[in-house]
Protein backbone atom coordinates (compact mmCIF):
# COMPACT_ATOMS: atom_id res chain seq x y z
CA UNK A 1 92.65 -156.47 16.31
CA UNK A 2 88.97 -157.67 16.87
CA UNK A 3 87.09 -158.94 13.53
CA UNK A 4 82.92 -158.33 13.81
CA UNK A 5 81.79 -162.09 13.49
CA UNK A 6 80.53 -162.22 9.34
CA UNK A 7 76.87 -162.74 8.73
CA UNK A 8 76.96 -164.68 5.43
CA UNK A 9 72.84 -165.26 4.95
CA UNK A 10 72.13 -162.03 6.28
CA UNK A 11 68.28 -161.10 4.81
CA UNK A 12 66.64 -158.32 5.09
CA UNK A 13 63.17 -157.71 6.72
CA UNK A 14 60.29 -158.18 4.65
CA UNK A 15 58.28 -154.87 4.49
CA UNK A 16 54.79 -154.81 4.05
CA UNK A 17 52.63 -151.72 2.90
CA UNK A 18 49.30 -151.64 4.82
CA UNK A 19 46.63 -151.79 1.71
CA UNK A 20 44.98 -149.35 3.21
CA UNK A 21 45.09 -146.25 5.88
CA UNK A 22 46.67 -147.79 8.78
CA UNK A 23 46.03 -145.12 11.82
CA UNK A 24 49.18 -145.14 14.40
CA UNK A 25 48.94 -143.76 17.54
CA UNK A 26 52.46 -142.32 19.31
CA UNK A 27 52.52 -141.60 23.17
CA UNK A 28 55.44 -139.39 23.58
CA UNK A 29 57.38 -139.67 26.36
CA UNK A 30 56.30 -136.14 27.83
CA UNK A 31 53.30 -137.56 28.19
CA UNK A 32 51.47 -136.15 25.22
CA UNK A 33 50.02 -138.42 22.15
CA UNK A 34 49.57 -137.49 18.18
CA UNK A 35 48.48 -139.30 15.15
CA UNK A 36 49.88 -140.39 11.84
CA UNK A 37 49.76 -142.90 9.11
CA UNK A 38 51.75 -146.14 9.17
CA UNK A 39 53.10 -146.40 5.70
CA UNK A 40 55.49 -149.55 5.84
CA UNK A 41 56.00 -151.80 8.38
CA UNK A 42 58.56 -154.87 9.02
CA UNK A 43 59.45 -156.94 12.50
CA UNK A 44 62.57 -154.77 12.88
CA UNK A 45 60.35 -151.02 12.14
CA UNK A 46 58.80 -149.15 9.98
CA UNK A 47 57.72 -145.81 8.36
CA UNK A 48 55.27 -143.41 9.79
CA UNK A 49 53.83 -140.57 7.90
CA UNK A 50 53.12 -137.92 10.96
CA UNK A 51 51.71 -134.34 10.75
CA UNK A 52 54.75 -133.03 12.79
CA UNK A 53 58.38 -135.31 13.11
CA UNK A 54 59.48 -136.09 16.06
CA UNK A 55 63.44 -135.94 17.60
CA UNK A 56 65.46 -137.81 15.95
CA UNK A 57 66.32 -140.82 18.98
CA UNK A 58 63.27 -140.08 20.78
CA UNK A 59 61.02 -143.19 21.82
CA UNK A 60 57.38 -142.86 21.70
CA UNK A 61 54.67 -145.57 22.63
CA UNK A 62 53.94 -146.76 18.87
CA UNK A 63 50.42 -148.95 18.56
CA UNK A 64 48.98 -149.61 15.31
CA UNK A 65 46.06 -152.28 14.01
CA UNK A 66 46.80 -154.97 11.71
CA UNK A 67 45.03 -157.32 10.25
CA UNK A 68 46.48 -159.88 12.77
CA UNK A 69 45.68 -157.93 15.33
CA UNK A 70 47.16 -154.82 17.35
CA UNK A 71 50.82 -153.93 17.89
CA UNK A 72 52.10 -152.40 20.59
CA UNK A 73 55.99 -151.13 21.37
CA UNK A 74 58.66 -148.92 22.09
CA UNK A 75 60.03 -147.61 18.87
CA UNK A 76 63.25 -145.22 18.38
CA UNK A 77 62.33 -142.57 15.94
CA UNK A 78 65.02 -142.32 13.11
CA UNK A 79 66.36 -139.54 10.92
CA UNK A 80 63.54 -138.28 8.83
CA UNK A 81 63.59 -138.99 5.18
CA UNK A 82 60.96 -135.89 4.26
CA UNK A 83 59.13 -133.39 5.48
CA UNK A 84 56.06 -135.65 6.84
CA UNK A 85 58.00 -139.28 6.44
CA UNK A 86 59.74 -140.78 9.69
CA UNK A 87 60.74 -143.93 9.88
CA UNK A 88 61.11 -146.29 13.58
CA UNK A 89 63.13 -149.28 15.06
CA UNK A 90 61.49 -151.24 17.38
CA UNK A 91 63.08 -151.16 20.93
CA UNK A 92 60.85 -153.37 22.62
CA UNK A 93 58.00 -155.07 21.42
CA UNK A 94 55.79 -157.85 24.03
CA UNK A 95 55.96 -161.57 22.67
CA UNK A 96 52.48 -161.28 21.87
CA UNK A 97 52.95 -158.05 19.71
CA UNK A 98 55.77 -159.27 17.98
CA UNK A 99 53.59 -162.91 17.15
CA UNK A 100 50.98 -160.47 15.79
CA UNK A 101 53.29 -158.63 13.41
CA UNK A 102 55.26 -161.57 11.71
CA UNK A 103 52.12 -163.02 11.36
CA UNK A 104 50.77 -159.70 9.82
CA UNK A 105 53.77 -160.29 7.35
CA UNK A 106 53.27 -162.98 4.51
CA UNK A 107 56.18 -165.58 4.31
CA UNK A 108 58.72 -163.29 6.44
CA UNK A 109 61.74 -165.84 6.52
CA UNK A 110 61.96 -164.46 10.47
CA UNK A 111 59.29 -166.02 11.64
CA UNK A 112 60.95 -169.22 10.52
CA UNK A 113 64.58 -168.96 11.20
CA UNK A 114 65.43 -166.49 13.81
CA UNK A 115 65.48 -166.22 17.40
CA UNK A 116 63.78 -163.28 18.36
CA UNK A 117 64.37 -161.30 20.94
CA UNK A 118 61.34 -160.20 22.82
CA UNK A 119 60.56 -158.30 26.08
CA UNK A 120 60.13 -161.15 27.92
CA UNK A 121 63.30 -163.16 26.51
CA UNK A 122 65.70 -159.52 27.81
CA UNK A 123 64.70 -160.01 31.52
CA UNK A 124 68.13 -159.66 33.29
CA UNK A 125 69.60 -157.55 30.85
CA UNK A 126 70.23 -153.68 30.97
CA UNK A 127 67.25 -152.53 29.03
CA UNK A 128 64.43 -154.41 30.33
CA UNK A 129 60.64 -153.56 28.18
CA UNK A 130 58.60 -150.83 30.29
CA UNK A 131 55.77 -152.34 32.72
CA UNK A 132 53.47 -151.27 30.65
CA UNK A 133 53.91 -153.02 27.53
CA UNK A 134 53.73 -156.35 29.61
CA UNK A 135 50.17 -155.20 30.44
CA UNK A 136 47.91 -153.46 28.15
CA UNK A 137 45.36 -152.89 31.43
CA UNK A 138 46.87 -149.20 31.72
CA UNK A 139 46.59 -148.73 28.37
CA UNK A 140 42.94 -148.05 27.90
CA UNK A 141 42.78 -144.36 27.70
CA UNK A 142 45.48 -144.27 25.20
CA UNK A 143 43.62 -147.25 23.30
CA UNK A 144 40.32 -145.34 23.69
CA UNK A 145 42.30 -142.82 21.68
CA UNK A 146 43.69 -144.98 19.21
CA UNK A 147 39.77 -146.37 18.38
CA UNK A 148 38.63 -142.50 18.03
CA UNK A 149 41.94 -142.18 15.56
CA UNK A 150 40.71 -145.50 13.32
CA UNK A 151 36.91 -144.44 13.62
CA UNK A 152 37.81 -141.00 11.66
CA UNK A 153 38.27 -141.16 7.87
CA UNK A 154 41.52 -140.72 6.69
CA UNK A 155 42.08 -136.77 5.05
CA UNK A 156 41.11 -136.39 1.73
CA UNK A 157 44.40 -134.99 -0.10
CA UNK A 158 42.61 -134.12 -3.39
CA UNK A 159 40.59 -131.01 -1.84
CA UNK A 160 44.17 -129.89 -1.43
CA UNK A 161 45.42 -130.48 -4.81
CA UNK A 162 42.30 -129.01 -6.39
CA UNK A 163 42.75 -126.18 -4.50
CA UNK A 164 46.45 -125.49 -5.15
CA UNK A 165 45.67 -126.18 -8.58
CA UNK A 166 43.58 -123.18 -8.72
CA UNK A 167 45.53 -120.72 -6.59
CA UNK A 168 48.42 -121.93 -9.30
CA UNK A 169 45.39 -120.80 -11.32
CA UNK A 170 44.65 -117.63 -10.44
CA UNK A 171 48.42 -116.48 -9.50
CA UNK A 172 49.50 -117.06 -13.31
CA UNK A 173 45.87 -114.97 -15.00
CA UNK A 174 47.06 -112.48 -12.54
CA UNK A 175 51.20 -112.57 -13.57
CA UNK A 176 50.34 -112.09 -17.37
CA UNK A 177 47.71 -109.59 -16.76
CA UNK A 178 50.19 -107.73 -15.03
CA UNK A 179 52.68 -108.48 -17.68
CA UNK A 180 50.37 -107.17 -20.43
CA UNK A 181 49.16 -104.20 -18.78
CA UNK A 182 51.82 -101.39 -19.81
CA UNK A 183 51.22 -103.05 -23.63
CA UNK A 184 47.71 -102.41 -23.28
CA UNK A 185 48.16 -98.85 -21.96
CA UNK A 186 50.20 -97.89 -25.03
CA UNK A 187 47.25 -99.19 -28.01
């Protein structure tokens, strides 16, 4: 019987929570792109807030803007953990990208003990990093996108609650006026 080799100092990624609306762009692999909100990120993935989830396994184009710079990869979309919350894996990620994000990430103990694994360092192997995350030069319509997604402000979610707050409003007048009505027939 085969043991799995023991990781006894085995630490988990440090997450960081952009401290503010962090646009992410997704190229899907039919081709088409959509929008969402990176809501925590780490070197090994993250969580995406996204108007519609996408299939569980699927693996978009993910590029996002940190303060370090931007990130660009292949990430595996994971089970969804609500109805607008998906989180990701990084599959492949470019040296460069993956210099960006541990340095995006204050005192991540990866970026001082780990080998990392990198597109460039899985040359040889069975799942080698797309040619097009080892050059960003056929990237520029789908960066030209990404800019458009950063330059619009981020949607204001309190016209929403105001205005559920008033259809909540208006449907509870309207359920004891109803409720009152034959009581107000009989006086």
């Amino acid at each position: 019987m085969n043991t799995l080799p023991q990781q006894p100092h085995f630490h988990r990624p440090a997450r960081v929570r952009p401290s503010e609306f962090t646009p992410a762009v997704l190229r899907i692999e039919d081709g088409s792109c959509t929008s969402g909100e990176l809501e925590l990120f780490s070197l090994t993935g993250g969580l995406l807030s996204l108007p519609r989830l996408l299939d569980q396994g699927s693996r978009p184009k993910l590029m996002f803007l940190t303060q370090t710079g931007p990130v660009l990869g292949v990430a595996e979309m994971l089970r969804p953990v609500s109805w607008n919350e998906q989180p990701f894996r990084f599959v492949a990620l470019h040296e460069n990208d993956h210099r960006r994000l541990s340095a995006a990430i204050p005192g991540s103990p990866e970026t001082r003990t780990a080998p990392v694994e990198t597109a460039s360092s899985k040359v040889g192997r069975t799942e080698l990093a797309p040619p097009s995350l080892l050059s960003l030069d056929c990237e520029t319509p789908w960066i030209e996108k990404y800019r458009t997604a950063v330059a619009t402000k981020p949607p204001k979610r309190i016209f929403r609650k105001i205005f559920f707050g008033a259809l909540t409003a208006v449907a509870l007048s309207l359920g004891i006026i109803y409720t009152l009505q034959p009581h107000l027939i009989w006086w």
